[in-house]
Structure formats: C-alpha cells, structure tokens
C-alpha atoms as a PDB file:
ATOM      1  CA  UNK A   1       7.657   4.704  -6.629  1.00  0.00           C
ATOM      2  CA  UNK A   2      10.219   7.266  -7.610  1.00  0.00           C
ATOM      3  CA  UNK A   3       8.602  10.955  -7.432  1.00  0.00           C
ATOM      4  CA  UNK A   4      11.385  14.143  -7.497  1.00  0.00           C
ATOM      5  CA  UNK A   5       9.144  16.626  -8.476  1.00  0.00           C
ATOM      6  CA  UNK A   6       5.178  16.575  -7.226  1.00  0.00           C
ATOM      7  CA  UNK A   7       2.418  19.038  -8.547  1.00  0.00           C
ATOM      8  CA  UNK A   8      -0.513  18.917  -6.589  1.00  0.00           C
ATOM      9  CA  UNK A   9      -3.561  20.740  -9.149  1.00  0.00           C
ATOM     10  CA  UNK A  10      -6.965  21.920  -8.230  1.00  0.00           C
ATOM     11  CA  UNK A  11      -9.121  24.477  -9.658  1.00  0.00           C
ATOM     12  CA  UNK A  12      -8.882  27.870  -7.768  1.00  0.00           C
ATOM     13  CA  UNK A  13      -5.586  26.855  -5.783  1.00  0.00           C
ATOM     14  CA  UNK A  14      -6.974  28.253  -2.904  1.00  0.00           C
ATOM     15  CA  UNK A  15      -7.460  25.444  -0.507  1.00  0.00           C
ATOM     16  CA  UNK A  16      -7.069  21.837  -1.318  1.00  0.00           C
ATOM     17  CA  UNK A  17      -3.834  21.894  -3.491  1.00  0.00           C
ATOM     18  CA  UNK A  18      -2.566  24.163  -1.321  1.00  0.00           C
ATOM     19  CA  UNK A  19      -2.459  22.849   1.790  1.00  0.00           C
ATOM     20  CA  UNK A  20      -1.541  19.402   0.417  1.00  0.00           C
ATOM     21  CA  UNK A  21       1.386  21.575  -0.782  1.00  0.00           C
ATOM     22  CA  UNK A  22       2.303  22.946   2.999  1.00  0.00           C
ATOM     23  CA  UNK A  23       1.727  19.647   4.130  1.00  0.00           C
ATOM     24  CA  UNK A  24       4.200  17.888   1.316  1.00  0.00           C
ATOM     25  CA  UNK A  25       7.038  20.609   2.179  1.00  0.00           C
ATOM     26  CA  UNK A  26       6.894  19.311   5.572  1.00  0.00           C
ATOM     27  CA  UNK A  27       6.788  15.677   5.027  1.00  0.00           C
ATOM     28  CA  UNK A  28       9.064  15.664   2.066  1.00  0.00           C
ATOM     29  CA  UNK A  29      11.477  18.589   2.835  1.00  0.00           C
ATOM     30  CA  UNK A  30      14.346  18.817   0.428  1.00  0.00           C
ATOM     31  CA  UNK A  31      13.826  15.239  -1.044  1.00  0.00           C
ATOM     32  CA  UNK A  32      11.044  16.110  -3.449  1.00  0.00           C
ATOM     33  CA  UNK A  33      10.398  19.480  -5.503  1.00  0.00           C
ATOM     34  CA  UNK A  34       6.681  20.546  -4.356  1.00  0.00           C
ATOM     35  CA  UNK A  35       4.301  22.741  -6.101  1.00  0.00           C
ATOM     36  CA  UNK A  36       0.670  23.574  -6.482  1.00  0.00           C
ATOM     37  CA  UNK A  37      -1.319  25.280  -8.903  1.00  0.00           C
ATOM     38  CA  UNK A  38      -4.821  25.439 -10.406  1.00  0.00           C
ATOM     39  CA  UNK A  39      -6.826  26.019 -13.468  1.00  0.00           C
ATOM     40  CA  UNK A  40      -8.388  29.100 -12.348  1.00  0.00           C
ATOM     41  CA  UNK A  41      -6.406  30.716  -9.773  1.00  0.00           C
ATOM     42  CA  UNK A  42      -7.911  33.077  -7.575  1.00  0.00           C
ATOM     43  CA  UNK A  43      -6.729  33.669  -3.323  1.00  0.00           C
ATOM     44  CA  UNK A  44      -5.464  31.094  -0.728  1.00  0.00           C
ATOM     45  CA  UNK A  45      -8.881  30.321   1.373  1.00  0.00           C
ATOM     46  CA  UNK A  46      -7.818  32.069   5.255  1.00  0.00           C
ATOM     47  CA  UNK A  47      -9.657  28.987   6.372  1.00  0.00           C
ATOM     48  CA  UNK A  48      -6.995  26.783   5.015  1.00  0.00           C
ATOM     49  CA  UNK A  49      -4.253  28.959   6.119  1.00  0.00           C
ATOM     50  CA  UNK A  50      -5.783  28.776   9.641  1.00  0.00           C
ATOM     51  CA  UNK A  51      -6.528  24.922   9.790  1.00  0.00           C
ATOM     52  CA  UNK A  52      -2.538  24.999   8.826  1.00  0.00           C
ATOM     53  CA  UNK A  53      -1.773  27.024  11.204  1.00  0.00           C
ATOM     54  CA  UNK A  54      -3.172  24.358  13.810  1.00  0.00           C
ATOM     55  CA  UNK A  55      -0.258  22.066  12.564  1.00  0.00           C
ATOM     56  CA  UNK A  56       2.524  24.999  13.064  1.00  0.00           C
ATOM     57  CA  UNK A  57       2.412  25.291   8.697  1.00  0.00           C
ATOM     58  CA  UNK A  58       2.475  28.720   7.635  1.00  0.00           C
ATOM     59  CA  UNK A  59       0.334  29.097   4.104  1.00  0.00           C
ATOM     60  CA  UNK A  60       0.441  33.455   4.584  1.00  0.00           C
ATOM     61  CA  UNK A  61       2.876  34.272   2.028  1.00  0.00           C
ATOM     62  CA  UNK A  62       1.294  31.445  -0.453  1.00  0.00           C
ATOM     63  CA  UNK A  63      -0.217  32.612  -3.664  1.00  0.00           C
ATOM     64  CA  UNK A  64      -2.776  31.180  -6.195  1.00  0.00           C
ATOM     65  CA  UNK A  65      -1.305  30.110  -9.383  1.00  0.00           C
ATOM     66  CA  UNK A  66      -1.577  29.437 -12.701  1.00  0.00           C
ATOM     67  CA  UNK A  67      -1.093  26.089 -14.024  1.00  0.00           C
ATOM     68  CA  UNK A  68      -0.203  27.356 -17.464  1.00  0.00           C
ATOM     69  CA  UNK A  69       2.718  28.571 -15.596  1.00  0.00           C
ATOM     70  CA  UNK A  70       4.725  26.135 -15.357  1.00  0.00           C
ATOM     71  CA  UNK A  71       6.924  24.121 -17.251  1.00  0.00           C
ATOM     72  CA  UNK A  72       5.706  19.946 -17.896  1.00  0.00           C
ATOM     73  CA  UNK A  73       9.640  19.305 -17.963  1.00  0.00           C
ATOM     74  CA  UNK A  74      10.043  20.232 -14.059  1.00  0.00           C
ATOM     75  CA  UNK A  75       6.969  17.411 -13.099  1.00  0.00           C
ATOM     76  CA  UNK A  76       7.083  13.849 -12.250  1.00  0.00           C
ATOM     77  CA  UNK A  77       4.157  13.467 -10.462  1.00  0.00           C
ATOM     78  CA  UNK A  78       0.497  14.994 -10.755  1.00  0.00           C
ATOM     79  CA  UNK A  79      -1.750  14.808  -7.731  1.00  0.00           C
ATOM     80  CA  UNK A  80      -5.451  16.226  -8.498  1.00  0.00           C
ATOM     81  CA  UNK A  81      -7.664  16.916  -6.145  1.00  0.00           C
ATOM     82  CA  UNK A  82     -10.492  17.977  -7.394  1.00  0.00           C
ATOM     83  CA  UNK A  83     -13.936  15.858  -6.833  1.00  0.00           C
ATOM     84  CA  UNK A  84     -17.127  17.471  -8.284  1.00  0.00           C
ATOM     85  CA  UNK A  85     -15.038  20.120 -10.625  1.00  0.00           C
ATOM     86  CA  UNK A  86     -13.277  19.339 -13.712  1.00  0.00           C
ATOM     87  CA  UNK A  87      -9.235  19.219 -12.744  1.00  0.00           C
ATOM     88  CA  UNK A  88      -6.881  21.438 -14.446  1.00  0.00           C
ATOM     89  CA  UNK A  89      -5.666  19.724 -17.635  1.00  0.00           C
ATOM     90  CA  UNK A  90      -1.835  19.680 -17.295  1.00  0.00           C
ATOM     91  CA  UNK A  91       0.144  18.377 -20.554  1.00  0.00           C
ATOM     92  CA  UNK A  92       2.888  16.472 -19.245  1.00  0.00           C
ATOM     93  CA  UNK A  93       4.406  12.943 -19.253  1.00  0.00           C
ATOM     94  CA  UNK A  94       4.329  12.712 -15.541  1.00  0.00           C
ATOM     95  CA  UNK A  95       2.609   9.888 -14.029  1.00  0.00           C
ATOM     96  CA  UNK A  96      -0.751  10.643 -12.015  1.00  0.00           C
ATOM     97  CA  UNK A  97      -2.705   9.940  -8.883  1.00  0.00           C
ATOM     98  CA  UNK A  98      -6.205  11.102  -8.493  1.00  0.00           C
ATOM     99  CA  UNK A  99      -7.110  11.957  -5.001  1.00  0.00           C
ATOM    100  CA  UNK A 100     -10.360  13.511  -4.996  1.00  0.00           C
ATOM    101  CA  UNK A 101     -11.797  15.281  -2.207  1.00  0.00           C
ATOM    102  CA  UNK A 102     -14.862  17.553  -1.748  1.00  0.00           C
ATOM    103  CA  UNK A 103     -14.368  21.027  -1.664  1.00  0.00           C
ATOM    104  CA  UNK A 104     -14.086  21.847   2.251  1.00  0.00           C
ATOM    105  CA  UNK A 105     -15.378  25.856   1.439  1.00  0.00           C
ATOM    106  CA  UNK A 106     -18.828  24.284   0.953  1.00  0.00           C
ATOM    107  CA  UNK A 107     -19.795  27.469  -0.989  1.00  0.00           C
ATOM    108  CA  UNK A 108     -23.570  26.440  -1.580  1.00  0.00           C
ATOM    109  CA  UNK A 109     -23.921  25.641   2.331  1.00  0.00           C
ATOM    110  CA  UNK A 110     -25.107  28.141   4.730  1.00  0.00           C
ATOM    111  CA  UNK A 111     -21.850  27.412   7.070  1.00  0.00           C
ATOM    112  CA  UNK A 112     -20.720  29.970   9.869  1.00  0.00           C
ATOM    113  CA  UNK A 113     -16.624  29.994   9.626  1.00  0.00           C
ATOM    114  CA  UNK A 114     -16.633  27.721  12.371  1.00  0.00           C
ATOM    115  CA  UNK A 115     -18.589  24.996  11.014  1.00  0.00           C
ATOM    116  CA  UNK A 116     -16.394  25.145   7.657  1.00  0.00           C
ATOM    117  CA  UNK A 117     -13.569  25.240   9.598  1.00  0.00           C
ATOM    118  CA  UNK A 118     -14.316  21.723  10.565  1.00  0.00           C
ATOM    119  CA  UNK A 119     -14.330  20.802   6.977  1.00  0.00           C
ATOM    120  CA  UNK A 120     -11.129  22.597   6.304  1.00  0.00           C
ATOM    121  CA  UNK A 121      -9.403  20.258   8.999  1.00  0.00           C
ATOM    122  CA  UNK A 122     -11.349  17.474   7.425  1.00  0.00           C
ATOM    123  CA  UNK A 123      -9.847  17.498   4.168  1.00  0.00           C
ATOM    124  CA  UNK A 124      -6.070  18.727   5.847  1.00  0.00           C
ATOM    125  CA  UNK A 125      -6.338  15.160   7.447  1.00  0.00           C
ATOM    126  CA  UNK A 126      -7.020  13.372   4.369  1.00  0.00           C
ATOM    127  CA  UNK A 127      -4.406  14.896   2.270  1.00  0.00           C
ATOM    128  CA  UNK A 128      -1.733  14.412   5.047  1.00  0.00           C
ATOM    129  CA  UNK A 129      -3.089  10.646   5.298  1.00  0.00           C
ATOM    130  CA  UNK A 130      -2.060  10.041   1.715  1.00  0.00           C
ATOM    131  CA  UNK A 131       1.041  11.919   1.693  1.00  0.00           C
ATOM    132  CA  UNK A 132       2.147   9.610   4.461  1.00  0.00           C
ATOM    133  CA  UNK A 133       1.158   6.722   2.704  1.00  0.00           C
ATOM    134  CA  UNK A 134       2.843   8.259  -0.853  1.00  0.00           C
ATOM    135  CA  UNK A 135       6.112   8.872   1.255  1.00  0.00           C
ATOM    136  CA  UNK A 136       6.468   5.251   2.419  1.00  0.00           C
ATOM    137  CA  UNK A 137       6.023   4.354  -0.898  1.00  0.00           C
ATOM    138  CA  UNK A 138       8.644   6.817  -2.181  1.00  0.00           C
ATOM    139  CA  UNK A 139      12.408   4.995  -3.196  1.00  0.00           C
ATOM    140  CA  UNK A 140      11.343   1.874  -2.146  1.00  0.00           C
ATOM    141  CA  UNK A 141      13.724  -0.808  -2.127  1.00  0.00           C
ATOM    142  CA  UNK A 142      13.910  -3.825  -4.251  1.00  0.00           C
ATOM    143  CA  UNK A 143      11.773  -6.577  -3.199  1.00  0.00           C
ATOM    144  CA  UNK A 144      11.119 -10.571  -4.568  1.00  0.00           C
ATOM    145  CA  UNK A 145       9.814 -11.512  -7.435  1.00  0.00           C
ATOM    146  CA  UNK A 146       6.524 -12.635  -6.557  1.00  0.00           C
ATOM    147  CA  UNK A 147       4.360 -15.672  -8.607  1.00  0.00           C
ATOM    148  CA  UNK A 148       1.876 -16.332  -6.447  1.00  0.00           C
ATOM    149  CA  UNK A 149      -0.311 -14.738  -3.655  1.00  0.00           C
ATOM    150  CA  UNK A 150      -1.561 -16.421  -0.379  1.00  0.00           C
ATOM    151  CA  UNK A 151      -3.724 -15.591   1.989  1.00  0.00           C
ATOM    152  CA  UNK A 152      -6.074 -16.967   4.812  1.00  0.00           C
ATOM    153  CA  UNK A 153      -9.227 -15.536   6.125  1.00  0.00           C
ATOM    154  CA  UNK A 154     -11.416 -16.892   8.975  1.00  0.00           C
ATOM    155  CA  UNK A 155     -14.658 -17.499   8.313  1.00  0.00           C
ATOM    156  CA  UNK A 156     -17.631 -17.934  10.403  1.00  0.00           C
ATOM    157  CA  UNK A 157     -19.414 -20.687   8.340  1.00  0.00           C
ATOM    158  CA  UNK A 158     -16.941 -22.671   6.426  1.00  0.00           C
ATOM    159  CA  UNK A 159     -19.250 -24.390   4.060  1.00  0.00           C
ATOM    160  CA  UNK A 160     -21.093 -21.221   3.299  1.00  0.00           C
ATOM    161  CA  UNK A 161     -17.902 -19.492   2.495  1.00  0.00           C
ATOM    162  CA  UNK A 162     -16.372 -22.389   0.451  1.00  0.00           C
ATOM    163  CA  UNK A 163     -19.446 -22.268  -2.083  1.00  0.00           C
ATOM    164  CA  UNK A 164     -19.208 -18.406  -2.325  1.00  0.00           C
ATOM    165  CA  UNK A 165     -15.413 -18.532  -3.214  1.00  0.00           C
ATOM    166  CA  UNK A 166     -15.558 -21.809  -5.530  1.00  0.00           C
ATOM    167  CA  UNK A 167     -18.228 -19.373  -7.412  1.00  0.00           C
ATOM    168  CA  UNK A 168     -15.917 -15.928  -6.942  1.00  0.00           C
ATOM    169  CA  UNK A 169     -13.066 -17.652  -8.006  1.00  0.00           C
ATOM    170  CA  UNK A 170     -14.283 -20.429 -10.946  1.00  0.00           C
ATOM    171  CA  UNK A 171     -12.489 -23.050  -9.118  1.00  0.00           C
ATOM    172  CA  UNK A 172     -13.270 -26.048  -7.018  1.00  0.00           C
ATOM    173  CA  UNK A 173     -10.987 -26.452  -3.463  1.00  0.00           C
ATOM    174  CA  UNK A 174      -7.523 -28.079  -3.727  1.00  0.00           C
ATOM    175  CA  UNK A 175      -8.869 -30.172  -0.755  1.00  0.00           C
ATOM    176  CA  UNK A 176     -10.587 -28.814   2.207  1.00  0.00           C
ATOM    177  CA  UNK A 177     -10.746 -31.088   6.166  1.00  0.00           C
ATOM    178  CA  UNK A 178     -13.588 -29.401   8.869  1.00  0.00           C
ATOM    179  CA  UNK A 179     -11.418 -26.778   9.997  1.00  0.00           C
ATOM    180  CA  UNK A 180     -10.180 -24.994   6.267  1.00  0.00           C
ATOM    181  CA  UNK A 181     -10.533 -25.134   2.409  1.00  0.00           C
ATOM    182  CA  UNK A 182      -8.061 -24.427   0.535  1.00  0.00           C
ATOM    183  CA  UNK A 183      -8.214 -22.606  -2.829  1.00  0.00           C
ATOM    184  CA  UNK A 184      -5.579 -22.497  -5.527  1.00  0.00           C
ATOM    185  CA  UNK A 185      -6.094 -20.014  -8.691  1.00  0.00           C
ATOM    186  CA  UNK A 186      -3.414 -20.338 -11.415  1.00  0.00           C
ATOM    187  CA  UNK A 187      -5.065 -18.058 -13.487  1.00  0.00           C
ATOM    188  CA  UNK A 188      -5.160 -15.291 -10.837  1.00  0.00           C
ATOM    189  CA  UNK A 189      -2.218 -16.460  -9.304  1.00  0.00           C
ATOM    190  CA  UNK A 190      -3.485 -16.612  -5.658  1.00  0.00           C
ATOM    191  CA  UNK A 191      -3.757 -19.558  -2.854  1.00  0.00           C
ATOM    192  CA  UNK A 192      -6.741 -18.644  -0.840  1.00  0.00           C
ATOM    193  CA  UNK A 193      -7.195 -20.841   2.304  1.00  0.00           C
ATOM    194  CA  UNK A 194     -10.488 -20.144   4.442  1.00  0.00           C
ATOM    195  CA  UNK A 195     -10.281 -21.094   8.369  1.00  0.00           C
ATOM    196  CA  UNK A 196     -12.915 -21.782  10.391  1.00  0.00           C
ATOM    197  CA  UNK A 197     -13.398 -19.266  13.185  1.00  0.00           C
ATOM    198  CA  UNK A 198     -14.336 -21.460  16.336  1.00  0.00           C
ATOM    199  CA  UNK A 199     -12.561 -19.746  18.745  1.00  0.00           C
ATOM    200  CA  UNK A 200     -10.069 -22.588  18.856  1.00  0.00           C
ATOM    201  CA  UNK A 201      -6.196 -21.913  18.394  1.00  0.00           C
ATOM    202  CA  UNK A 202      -4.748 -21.985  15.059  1.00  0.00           C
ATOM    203  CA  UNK A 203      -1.489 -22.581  14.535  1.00  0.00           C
ATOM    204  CA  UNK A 204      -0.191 -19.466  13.182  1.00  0.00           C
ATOM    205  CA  UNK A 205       3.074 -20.387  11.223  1.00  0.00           C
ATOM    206  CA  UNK A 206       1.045 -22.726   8.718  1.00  0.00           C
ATOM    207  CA  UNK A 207      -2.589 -21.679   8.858  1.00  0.00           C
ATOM    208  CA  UNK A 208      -3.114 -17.775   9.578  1.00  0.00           C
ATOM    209  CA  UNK A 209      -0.728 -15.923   7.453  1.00  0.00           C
ATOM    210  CA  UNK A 210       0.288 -14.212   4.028  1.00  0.00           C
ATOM    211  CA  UNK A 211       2.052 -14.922   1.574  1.00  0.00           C
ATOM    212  CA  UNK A 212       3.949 -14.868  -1.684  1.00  0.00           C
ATOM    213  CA  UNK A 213       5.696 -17.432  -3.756  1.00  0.00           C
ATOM    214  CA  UNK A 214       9.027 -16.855  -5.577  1.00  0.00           C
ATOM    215  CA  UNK A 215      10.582 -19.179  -8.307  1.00  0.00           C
ATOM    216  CA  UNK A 216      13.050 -21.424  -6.283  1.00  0.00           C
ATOM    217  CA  UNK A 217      15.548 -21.733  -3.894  1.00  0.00           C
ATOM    218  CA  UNK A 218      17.638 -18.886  -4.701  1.00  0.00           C
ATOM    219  CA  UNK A 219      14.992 -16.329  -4.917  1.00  0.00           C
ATOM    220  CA  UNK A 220      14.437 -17.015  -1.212  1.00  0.00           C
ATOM    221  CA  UNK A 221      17.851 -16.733  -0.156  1.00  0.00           C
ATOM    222  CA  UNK A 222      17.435 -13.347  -1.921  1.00  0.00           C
ATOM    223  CA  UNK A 223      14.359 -12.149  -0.787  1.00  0.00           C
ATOM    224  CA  UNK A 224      16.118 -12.972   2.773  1.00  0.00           C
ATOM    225  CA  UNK A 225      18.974 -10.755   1.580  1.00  0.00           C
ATOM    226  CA  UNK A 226      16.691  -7.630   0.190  1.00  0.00           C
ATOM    227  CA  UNK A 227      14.526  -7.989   3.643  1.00  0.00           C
ATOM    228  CA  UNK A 228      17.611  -7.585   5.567  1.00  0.00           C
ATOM    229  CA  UNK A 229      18.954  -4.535   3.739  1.00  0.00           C
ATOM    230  CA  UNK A 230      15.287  -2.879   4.148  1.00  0.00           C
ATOM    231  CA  UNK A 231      15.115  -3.058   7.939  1.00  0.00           C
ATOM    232  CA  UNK A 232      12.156  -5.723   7.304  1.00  0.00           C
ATOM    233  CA  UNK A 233      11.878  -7.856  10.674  1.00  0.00           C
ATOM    234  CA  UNK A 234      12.660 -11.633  10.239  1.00  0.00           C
ATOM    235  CA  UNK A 235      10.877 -13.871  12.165  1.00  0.00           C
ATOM    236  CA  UNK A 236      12.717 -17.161  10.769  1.00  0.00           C
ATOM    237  CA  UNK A 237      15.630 -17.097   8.462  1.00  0.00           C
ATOM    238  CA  UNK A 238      15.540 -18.509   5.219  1.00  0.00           C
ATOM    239  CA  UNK A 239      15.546 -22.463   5.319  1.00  0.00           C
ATOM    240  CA  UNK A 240      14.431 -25.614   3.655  1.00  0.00           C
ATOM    241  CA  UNK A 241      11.523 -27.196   5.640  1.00  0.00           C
ATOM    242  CA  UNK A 242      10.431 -31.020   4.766  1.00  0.00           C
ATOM    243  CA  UNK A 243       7.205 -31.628   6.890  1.00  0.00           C
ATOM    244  CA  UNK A 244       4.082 -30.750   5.317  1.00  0.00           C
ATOM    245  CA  UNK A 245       4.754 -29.403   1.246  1.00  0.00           C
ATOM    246  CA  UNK A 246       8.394 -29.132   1.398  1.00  0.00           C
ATOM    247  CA  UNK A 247       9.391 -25.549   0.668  1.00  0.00           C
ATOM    248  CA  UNK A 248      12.579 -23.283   0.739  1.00  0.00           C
ATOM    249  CA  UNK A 249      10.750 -20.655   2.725  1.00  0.00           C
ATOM    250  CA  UNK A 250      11.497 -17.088   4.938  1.00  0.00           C
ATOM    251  CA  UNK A 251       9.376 -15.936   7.575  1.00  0.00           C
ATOM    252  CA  UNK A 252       9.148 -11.910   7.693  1.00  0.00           C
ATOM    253  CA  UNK A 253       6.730  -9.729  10.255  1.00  0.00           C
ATOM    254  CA  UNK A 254       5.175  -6.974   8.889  1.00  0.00           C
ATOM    255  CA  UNK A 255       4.470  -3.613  10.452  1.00  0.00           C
ATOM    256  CA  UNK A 256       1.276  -4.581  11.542  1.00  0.00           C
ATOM    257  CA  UNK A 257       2.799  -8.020  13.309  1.00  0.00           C
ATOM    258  CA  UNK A 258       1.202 -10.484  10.629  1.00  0.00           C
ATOM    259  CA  UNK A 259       3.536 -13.202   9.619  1.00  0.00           C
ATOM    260  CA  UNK A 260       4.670 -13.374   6.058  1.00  0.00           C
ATOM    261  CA  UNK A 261       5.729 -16.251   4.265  1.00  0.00           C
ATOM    262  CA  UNK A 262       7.894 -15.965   0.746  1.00  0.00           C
ATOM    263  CA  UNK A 263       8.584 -19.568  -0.047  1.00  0.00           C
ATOM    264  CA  UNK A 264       9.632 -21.362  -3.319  1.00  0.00           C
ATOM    265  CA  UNK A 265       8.330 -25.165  -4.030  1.00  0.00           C
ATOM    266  CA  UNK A 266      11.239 -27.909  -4.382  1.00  0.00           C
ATOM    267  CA  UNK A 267      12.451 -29.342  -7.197  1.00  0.00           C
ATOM    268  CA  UNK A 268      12.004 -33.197  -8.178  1.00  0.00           C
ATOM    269  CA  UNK A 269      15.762 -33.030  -7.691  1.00  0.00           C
ATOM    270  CA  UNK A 270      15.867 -31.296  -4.313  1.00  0.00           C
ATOM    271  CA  UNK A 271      13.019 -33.647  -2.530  1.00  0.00           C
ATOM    272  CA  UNK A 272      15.695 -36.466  -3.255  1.00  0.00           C
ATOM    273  CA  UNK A 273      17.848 -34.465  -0.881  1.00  0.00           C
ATOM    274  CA  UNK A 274      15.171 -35.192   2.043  1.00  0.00           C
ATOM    275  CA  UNK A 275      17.339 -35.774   5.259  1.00  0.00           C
ATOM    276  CA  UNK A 276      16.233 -39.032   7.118  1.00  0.00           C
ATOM    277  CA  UNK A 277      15.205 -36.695  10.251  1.00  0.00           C
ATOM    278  CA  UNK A 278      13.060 -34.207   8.163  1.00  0.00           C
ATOM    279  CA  UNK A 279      15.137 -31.247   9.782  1.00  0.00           C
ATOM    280  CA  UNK A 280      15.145 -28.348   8.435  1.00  0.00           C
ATOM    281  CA  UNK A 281      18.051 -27.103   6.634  1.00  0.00           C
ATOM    282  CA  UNK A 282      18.695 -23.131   7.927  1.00  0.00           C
ATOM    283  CA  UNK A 283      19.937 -21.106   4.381  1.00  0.00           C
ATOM    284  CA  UNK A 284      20.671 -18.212   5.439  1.00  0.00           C
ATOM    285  CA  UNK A 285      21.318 -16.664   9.289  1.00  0.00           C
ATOM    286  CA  UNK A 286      18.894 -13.760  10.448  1.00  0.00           C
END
C-alpha cells in the first residue's frame, strides 16, 4: 500500500479524526503528510486532548477544520471515522478506508468526565491499533505471485467437519485417511486440509502449515530472493523435494512463528530428473 498523504475525516473534528491525526504524526513522522478535518467543524473535545496527553501527544494548539478547505490534489488516502453520522463527503480520487468507530463523547449518555474519559481512551486505542496495522502495510515490498492458497485447521470431529466443508466449499475431498481430509478448490483457488485434533503430534513441515503456490521453479527461487531482501525469516532454503508430491518449495516463518510454505508443482519434464536417492536438491542458500 503506498499512502504519502492521509486525511483522516469525521464530522465535528473534535475528537476521533483528531486524535487519529496526533497519533499518525507520531507513528508516521515525516514519511506521510497527515491531516484531519470534518464536515462540520466545531472545537477539539479537552477529553481527547487529555486521553493524548496520557501518551505524551500534545492536541492543545489543534484546531477544528473544514473539509472544504482543502485541496483533493494534496490526498492519497481517506480514513473516515465516523459510525452512526453521515462522513464528510470529500471529492477526491484518493483511495479509502472506512474505520468506523462510535463517538467516545457519548453526548446522549448521562457520563461524569471520568466515565467518558474511559471511552476517549477506548477509541485512542483503536485508532492507534489500525494505524499500526496501516503502517506495516505501508511500502511494502514485492512479494510472489501467488495461484493457490493452503491452509490446515484442526478439527475436533473430522467427519463432522469434512461434510460441513464438502458443503461450504461445493467440492468432494481430494482423498482423506483417519487423521486429515484434504480439500482442493480450483475455482477458489485454495487447498484446505482438516487435521484431526487428538492430542497426538503432527508433523509440522507437511501437515500444520500455510501456504501459497507459485507457477514453477523459478518463481520459488524468487520468492526465496524477495523474502531475503524483506528481512522475512527462512526456515529452509529454496529446494526441490521428491518424497511425497514432488515440489520446488521454500519454507518461511512468519511473525507469529507459523511455518509457510510457497512451493511450485514439477513439471512432466522435471520428475524425469528424480535422483535415485530422492534427495533433495537445495536451490538456493539461506
């Protein structure tokens, strides 16, 4: 997601736009333009400047303002955040995200200022939570080309769950044993395999993982490439594998320490290549 220039809109620009704004100064500094403005402006809620204040943000010197303002020519990105009122209407090309969150004044409740406070910090966490998320997502680097999902889910009754996704899915198992079924969708692209959860081990490299397909050997050897250059961990290099399905296929570790598989099925040609010993053949080094 590319994003030089946010504009974070509510209605009044008094609390929810601008404290994602405080909070997007911080986060982004001088990487991304930030503003905030509203439909009908009116004063910077001192509840919002003092939940802000908790996080060392100073929202004093902001002021309410007009959306009709600005210029559409200095925007890439509209964030609203309005969820019961109407959002500013803001004529632009830029591309949109709709966060919505509940006003945290709670005007029609009979609140002290302590009690709204709470809301206040309520929806200060929320925006910051999604501006987090929005900044990993911002100048992302290339990744594979992906054809096919794959994922695995254990499943307390296997039978159970294999007639609930043939029937989700319009699609009778690949082939199943008494410990998985396997799924495979062409039409939505996706290779669902369900596990039986007995409390037994799995064996993690083939059974309980995700992961993506590519279209052949070089896209792996790629993929290995791009994961490198983003700092991605590799758990095992890009190689050719023969026991099993023969695939070209790289092992990555995501953030959360799930293994990830991006693997590419062999040609006709390629399975000829089969060494006698079934070893696999290492493509790139991590």
């Amino acid at each position: 997601m590319k994003a030089r220039s946010i504009l974070f809109l509510c209605v009044a620009n008094s609390a929810r736009s601008q404290m994602a704004e405080g909070l997007a100064r911080r986060l982004f500094g001088d990487r991304v333009q930030v503003q905030s403005a509203g439909s009908r402006p009116s004063r910077v809620n001192p509840l919002a400047v003092r939940a802000m204040a908790e996080l060392g943000i100073d929202l004093s010197s902001h002021r309410s303002k007009s959306v009709d303002t600005l210029d559409p020519a200095t925007v890439d990105l509209v964030v609203t955040l309005c969820a019961e009122e109407v959002c500013p209407v803001f004529l632009s090309d830029a591309r949109r995200l709709r966060w919505p969150l509940e006003d945290p004044d709670r005007k029609d409740e009979p609140l002290d200022d302590a009690e709204r406070l709470q809301h206040f910090r309520a929806a200060r966490d929320q925006i910051l939570g999604r501006l987090q998320v929005l900044d990993a997502l911002l100048d992302l680097p290339p990744g594979p080309d992906p054809l096919e999902f794959h994922a695995s889910l254990r499943v307390p009754d296997l039978p159970a769950a294999a007639r609930f996704y043939a029937w989700l899915l319009a699609v009778e198992p690949k082939e199943w044993t008494h410990r998985y079924v396997t799924f495979v969708s062409r039409k939505l692209r996706t290779n669902l395999v369900l596990l039986v959860s007995d409390g037994q081990a799995l064996h993690h490299d083939t059974l309980y993982h995700l992961g993506v397909e590519v279209a052949d050997r070089a896209a792996v050897i790629e993929a290995h490439h791009r994961a490198q250059a983003a700092g991605w961990p590799i758990h095992k290099p890009a190689r050719t594998t023969w026991h099993g399905t023969p695939l070209h296929e790289l092992w990555l570790t995501d953030p959360g320490g799930n293994l990830v598989e991006i693997y590419a099925r062999l040609t006709d040609d390629e399975r000829a290549q089969m060494p006698a010993d079934k070893q696999a053949v290492v493509l790139c080094r991590a």
